[in-house]
PDB file of N, CA and C in Angstrom:
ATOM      1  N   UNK A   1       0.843  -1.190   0.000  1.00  0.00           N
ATOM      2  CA  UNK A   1       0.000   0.000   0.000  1.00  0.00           C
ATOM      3  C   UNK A   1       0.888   1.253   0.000  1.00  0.00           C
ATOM      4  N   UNK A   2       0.546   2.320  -0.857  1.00  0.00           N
ATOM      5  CA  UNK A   2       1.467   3.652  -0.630  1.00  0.00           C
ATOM      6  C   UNK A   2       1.692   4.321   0.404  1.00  0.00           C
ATOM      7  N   UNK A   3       2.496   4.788   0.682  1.00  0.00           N
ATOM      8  CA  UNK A   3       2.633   5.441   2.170  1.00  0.00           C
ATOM      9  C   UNK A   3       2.788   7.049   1.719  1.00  0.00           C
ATOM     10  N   UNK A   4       3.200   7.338   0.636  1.00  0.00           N
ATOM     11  CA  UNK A   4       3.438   8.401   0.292  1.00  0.00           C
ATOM     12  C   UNK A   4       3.531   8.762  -1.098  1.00  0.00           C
ATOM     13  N   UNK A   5       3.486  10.362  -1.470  1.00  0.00           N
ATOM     14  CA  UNK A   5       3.135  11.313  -3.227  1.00  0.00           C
ATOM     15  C   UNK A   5       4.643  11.733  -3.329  1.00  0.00           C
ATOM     16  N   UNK A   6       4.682  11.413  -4.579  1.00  0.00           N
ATOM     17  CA  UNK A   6       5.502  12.476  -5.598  1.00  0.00           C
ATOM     18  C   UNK A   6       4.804  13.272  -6.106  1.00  0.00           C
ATOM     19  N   UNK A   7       4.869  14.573  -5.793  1.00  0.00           N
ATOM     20  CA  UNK A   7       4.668  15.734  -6.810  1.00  0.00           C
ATOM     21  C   UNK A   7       5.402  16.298  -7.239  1.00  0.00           C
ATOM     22  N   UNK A   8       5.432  16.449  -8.690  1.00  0.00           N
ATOM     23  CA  UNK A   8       6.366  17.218  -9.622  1.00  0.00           C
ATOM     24  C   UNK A   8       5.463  18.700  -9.613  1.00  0.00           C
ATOM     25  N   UNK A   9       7.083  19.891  -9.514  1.00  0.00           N
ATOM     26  CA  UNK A   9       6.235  21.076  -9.753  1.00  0.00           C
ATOM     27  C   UNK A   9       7.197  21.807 -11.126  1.00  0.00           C
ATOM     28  N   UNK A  10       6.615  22.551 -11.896  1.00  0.00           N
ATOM     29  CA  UNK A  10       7.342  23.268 -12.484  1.00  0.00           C
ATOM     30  C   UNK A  10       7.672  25.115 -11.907  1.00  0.00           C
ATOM     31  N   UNK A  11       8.883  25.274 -11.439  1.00  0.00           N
ATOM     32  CA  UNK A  11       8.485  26.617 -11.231  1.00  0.00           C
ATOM     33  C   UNK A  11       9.094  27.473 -12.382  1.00  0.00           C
ATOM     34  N   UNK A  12       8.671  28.685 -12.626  1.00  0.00           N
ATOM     35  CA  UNK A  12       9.192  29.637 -13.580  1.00  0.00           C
ATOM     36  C   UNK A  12      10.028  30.741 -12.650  1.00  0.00           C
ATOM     37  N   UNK A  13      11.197  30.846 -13.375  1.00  0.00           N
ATOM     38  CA  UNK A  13      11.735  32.092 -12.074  1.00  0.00           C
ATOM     39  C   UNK A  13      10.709  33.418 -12.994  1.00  0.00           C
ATOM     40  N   UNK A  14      11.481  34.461 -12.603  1.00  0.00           N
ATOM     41  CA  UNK A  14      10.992  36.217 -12.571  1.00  0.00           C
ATOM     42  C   UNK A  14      11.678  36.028 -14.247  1.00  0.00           C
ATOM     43  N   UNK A  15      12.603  36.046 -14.254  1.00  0.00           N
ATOM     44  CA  UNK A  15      13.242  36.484 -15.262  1.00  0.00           C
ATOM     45  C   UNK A  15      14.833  35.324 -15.627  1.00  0.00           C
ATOM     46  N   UNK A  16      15.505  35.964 -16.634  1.00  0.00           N
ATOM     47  CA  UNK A  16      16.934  35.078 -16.654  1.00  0.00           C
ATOM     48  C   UNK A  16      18.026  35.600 -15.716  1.00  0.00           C
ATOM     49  N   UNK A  17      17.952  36.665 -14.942  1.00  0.00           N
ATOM     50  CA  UNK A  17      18.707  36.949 -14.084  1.00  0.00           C
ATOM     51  C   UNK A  17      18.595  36.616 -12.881  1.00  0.00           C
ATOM     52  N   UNK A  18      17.464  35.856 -12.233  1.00  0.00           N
ATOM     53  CA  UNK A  18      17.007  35.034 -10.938  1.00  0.00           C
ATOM     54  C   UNK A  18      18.157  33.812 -10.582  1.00  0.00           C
ATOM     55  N   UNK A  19      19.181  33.734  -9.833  1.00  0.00           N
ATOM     56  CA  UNK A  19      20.180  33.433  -9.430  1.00  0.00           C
ATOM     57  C   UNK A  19      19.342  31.960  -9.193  1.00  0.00           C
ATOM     58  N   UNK A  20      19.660  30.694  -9.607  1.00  0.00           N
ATOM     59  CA  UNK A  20      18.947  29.665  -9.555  1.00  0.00           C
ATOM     60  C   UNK A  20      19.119  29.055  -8.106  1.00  0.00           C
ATOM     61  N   UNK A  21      20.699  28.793  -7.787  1.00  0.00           N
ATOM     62  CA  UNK A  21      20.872  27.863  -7.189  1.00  0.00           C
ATOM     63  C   UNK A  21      20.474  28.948  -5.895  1.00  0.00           C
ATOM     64  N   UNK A  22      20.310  30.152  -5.456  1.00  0.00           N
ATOM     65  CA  UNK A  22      19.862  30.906  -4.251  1.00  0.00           C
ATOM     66  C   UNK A  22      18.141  30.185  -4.128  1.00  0.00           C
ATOM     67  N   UNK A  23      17.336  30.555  -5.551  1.00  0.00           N
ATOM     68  CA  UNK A  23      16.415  30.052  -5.832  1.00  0.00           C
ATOM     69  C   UNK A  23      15.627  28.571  -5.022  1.00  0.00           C
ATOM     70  N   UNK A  24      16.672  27.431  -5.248  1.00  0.00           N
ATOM     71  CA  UNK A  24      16.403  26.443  -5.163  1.00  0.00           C
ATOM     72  C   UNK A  24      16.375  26.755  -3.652  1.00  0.00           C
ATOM     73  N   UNK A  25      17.284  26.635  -2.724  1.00  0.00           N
ATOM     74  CA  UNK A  25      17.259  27.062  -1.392  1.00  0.00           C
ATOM     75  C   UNK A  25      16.284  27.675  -0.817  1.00  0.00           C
ATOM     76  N   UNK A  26      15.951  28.569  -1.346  1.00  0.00           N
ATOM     77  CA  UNK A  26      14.471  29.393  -0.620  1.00  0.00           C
ATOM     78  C   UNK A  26      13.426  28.238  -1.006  1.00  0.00           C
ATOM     79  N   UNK A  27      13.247  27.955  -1.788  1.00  0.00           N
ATOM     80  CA  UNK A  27      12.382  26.759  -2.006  1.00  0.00           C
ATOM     81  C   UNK A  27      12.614  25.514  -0.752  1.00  0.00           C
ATOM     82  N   UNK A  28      13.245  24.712  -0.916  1.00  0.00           N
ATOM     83  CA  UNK A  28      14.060  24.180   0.366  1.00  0.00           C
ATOM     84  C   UNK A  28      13.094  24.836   1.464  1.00  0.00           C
ATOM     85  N   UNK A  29      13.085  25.824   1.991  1.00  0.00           N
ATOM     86  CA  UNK A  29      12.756  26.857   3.001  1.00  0.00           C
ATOM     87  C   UNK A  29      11.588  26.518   3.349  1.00  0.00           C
ATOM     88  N   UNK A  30      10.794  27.076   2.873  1.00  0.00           N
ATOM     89  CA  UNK A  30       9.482  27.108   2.687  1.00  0.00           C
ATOM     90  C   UNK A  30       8.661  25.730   2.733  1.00  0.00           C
ATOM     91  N   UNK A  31       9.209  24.537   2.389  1.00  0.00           N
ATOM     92  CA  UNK A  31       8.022  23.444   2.781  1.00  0.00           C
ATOM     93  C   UNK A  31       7.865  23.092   4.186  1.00  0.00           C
ATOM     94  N   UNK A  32       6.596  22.458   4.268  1.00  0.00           N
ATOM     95  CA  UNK A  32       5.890  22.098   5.635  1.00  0.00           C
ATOM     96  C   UNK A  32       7.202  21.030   6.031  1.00  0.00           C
ATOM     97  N   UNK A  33       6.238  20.615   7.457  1.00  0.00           N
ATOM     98  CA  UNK A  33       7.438  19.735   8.008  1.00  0.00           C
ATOM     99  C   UNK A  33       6.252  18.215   7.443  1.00  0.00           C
ATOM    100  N   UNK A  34       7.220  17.369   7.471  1.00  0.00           N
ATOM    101  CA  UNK A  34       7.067  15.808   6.729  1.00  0.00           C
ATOM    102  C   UNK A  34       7.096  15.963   5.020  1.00  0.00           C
ATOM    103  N   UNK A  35       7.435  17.075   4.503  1.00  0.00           N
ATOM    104  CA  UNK A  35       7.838  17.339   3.383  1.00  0.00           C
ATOM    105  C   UNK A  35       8.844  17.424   2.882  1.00  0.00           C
ATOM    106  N   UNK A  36       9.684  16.930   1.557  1.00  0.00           N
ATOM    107  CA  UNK A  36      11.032  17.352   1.412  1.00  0.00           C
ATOM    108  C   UNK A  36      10.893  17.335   0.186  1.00  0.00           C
ATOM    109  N   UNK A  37      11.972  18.221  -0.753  1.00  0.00           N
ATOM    110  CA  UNK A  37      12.384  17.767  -2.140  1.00  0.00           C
ATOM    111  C   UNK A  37      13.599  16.817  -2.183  1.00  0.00           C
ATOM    112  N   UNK A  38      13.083  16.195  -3.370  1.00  0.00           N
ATOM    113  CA  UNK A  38      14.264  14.643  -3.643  1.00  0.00           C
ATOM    114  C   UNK A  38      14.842  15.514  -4.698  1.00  0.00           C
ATOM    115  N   UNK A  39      14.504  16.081  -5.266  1.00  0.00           N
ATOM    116  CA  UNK A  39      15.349  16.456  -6.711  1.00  0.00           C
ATOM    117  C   UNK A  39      14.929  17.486  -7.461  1.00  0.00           C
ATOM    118  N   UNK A  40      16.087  18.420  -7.857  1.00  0.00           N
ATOM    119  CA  UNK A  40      15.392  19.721  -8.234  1.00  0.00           C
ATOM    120  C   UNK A  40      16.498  19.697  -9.998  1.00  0.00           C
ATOM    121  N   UNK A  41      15.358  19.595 -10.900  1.00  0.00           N
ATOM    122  CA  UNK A  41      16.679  19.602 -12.387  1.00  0.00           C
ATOM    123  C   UNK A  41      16.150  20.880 -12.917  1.00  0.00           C
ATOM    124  N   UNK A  42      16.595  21.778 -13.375  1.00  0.00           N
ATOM    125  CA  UNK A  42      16.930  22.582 -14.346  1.00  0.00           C
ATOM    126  C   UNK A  42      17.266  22.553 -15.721  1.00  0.00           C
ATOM    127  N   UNK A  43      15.823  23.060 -16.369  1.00  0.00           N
ATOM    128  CA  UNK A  43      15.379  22.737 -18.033  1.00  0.00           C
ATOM    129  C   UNK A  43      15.364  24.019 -18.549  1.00  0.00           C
ATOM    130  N   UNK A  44      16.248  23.719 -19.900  1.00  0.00           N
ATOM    131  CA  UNK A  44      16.387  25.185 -20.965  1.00  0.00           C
ATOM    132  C   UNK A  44      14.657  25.441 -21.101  1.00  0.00           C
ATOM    133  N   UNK A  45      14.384  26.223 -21.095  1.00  0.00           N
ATOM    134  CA  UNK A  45      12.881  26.888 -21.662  1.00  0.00           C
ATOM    135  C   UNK A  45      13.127  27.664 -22.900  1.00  0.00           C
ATOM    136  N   UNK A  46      13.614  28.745 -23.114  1.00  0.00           N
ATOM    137  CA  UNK A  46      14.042  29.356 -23.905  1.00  0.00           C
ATOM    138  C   UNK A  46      14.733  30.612 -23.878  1.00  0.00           C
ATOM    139  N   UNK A  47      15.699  30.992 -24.995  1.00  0.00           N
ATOM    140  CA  UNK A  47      16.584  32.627 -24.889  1.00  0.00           C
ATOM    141  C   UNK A  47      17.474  32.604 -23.206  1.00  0.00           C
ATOM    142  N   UNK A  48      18.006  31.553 -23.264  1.00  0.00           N
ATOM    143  CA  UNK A  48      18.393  31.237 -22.084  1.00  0.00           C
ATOM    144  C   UNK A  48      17.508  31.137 -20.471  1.00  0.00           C
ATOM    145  N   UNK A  49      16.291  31.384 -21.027  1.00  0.00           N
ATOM    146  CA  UNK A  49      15.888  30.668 -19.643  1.00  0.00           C
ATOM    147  C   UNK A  49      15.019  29.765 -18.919  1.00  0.00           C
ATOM    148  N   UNK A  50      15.591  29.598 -17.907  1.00  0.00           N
ATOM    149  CA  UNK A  50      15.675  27.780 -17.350  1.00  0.00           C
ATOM    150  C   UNK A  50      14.311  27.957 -16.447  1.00  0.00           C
ATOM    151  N   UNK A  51      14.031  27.103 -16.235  1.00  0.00           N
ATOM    152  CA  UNK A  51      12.830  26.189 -15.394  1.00  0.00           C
ATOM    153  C   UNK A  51      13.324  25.002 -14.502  1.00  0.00           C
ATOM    154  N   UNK A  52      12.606  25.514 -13.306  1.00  0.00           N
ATOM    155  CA  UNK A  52      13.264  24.193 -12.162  1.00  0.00           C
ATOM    156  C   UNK A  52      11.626  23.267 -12.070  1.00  0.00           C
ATOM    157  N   UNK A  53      12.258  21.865 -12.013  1.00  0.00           N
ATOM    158  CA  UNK A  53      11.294  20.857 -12.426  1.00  0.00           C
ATOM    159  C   UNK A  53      11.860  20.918 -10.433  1.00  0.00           C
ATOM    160  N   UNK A  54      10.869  20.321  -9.572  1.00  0.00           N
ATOM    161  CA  UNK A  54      10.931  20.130  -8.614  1.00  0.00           C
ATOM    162  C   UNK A  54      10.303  18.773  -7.852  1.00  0.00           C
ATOM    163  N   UNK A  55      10.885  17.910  -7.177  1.00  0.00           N
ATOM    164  CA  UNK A  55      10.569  16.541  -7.336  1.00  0.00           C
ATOM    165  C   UNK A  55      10.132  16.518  -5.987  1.00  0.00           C
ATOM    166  N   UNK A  56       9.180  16.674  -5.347  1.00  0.00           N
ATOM    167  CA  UNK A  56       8.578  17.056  -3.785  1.00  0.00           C
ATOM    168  C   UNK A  56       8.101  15.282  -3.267  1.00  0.00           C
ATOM    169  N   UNK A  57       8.333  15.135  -2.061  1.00  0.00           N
ATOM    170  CA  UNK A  57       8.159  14.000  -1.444  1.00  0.00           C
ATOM    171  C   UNK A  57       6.907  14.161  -0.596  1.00  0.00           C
ATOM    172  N   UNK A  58       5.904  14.125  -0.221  1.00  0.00           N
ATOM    173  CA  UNK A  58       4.993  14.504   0.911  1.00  0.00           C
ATOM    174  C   UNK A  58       4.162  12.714   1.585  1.00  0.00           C
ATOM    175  N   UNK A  59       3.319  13.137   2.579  1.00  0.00           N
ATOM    176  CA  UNK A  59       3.008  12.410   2.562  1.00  0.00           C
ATOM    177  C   UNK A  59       1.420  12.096   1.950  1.00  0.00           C
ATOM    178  N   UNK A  60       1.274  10.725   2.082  1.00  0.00           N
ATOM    179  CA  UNK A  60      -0.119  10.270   1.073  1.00  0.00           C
ATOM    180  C   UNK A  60      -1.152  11.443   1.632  1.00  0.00           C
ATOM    181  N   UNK A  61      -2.176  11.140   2.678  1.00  0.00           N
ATOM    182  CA  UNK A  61      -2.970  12.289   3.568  1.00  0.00           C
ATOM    183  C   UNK A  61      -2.154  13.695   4.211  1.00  0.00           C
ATOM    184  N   UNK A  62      -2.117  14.552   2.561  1.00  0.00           N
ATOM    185  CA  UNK A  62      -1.300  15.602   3.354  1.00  0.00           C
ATOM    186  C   UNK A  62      -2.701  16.832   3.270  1.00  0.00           C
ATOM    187  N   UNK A  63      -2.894  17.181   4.288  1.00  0.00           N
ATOM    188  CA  UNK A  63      -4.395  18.316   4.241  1.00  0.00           C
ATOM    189  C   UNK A  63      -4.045  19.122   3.059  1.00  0.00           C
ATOM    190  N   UNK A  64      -4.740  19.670   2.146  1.00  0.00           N
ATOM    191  CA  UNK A  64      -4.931  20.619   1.290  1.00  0.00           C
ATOM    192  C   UNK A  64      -4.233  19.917  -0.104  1.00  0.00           C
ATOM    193  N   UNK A  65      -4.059  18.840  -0.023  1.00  0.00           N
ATOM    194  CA  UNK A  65      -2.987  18.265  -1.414  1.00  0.00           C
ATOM    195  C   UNK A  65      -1.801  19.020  -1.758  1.00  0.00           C
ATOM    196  N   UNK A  66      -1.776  19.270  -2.936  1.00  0.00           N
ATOM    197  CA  UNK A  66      -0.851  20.148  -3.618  1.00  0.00           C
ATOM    198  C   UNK A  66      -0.615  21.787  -2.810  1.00  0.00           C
ATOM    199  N   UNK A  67      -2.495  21.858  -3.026  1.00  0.00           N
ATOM    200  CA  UNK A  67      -2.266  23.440  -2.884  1.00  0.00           C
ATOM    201  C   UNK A  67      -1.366  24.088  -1.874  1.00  0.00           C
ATOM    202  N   UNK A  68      -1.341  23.798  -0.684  1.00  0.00           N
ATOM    203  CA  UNK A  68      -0.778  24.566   0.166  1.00  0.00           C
ATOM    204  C   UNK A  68       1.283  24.628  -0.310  1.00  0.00           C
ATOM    205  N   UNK A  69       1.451  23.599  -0.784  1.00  0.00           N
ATOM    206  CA  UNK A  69       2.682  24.000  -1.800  1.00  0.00           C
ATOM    207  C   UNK A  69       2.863  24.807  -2.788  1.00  0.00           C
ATOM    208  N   UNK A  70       2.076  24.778  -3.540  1.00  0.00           N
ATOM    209  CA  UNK A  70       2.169  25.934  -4.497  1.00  0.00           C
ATOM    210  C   UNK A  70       2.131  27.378  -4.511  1.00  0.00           C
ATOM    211  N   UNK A  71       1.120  27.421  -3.084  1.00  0.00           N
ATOM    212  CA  UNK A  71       0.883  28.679  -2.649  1.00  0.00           C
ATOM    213  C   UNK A  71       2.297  29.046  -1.855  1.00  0.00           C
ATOM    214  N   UNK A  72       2.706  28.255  -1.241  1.00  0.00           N
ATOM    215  CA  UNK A  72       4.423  28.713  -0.593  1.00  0.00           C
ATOM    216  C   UNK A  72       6.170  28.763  -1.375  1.00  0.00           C
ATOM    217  N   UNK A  73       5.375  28.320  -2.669  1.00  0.00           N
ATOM    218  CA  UNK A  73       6.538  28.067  -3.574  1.00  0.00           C
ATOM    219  C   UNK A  73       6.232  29.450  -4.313  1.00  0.00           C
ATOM    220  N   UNK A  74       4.517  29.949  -4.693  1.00  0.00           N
ATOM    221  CA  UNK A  74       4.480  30.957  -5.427  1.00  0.00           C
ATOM    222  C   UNK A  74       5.164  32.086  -4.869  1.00  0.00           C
ATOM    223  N   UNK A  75       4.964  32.158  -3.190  1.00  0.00           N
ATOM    224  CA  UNK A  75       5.284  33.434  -2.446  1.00  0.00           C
ATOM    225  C   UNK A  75       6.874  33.722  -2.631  1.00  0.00           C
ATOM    226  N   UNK A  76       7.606  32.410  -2.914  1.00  0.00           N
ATOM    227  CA  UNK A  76       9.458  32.998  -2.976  1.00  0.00           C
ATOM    228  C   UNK A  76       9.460  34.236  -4.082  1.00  0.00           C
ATOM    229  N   UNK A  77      10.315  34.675  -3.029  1.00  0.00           N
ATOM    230  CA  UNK A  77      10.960  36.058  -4.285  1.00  0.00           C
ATOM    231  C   UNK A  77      11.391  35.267  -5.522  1.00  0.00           C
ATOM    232  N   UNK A  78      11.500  35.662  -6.228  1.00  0.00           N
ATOM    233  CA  UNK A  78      12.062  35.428  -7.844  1.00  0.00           C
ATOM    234  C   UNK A  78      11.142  34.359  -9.038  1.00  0.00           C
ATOM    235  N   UNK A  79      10.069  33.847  -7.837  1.00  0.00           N
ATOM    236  CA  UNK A  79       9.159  32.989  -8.322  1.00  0.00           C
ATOM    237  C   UNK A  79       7.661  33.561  -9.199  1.00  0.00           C
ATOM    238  N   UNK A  80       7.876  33.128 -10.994  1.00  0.00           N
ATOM    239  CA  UNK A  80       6.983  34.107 -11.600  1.00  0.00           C
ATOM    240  C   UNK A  80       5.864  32.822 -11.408  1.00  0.00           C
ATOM    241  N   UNK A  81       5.785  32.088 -11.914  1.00  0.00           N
ATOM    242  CA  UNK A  81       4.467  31.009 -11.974  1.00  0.00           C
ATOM    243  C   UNK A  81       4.614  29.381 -11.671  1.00  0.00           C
ATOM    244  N   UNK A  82       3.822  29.337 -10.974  1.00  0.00           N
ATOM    245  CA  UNK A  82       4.421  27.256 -10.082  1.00  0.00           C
ATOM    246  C   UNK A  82       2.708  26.499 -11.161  1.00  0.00           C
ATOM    247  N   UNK A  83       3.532  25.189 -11.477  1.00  0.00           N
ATOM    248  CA  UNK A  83       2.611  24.649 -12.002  1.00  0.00           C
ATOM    249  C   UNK A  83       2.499  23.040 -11.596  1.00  0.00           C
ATOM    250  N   UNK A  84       1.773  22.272 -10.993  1.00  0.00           N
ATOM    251  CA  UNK A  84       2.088  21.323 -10.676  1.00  0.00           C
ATOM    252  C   UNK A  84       1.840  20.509 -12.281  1.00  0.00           C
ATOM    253  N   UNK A  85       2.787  19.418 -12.466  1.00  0.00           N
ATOM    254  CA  UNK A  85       2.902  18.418 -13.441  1.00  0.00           C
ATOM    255  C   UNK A  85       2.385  16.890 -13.392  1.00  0.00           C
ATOM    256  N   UNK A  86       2.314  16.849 -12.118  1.00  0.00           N
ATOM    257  CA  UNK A  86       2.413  15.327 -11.673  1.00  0.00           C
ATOM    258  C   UNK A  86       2.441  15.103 -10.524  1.00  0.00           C
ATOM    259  N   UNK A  87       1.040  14.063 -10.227  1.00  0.00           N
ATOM    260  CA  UNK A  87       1.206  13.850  -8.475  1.00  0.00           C
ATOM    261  C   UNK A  87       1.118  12.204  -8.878  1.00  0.00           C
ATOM    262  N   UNK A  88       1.548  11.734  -8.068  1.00  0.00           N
ATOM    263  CA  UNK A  88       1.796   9.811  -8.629  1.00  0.00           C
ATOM    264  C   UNK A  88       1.665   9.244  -6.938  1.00  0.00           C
ATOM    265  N   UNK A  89       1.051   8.291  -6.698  1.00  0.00           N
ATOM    266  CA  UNK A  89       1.803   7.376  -5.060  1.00  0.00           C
ATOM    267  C   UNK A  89       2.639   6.669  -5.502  1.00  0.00           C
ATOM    268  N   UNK A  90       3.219   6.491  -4.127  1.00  0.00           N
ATOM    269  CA  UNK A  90       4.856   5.619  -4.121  1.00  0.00           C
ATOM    270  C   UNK A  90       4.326   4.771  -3.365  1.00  0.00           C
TER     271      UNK A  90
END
């Protein structure tokens, strides 16, 4: 039986001058506790700029699903638009 979600998020920074790897860290920051990211990759989008794919661990019964992540990923500085991609059980 699953014990726990992968959610994939896509975030968009502000612009191509949004310092990624500071980026990723504030992200880091901001999740609840029994939450973690497993893996954060960085995808060309275009005219040089990148998109962080974000690989979030939570658990199965987490109150509010997704949302309450997205809403704390939207609030980082440098963060223009969060899109979730994919929620799967493990």
């Amino acid at each position: 039986m699953p014990s726990k979600i992968l959610a994939i998020f896509k975030i968009y920074p502000e612009d191509d001058k949004v310092d990624l790897e500071s980026l990723k860290s504030k992200l880091k920051e901001v999740l609840p506790k029994d939450v973690y990211i497993n893996k954060i990759i960085e995808e060309e989008l275009a005219f040089g700029i990148k998109v962080l794919r974000v690989f979030v661990i939570m658990p199965l019964f987490f109150e509010g699903g997704t949302q309450p992540l997205e809403d704390a990923f939207s609030k980082v500085k440098g963060v223009s638009q969060v899109d979730v991609e994919l929620v799967q059980t493990l």
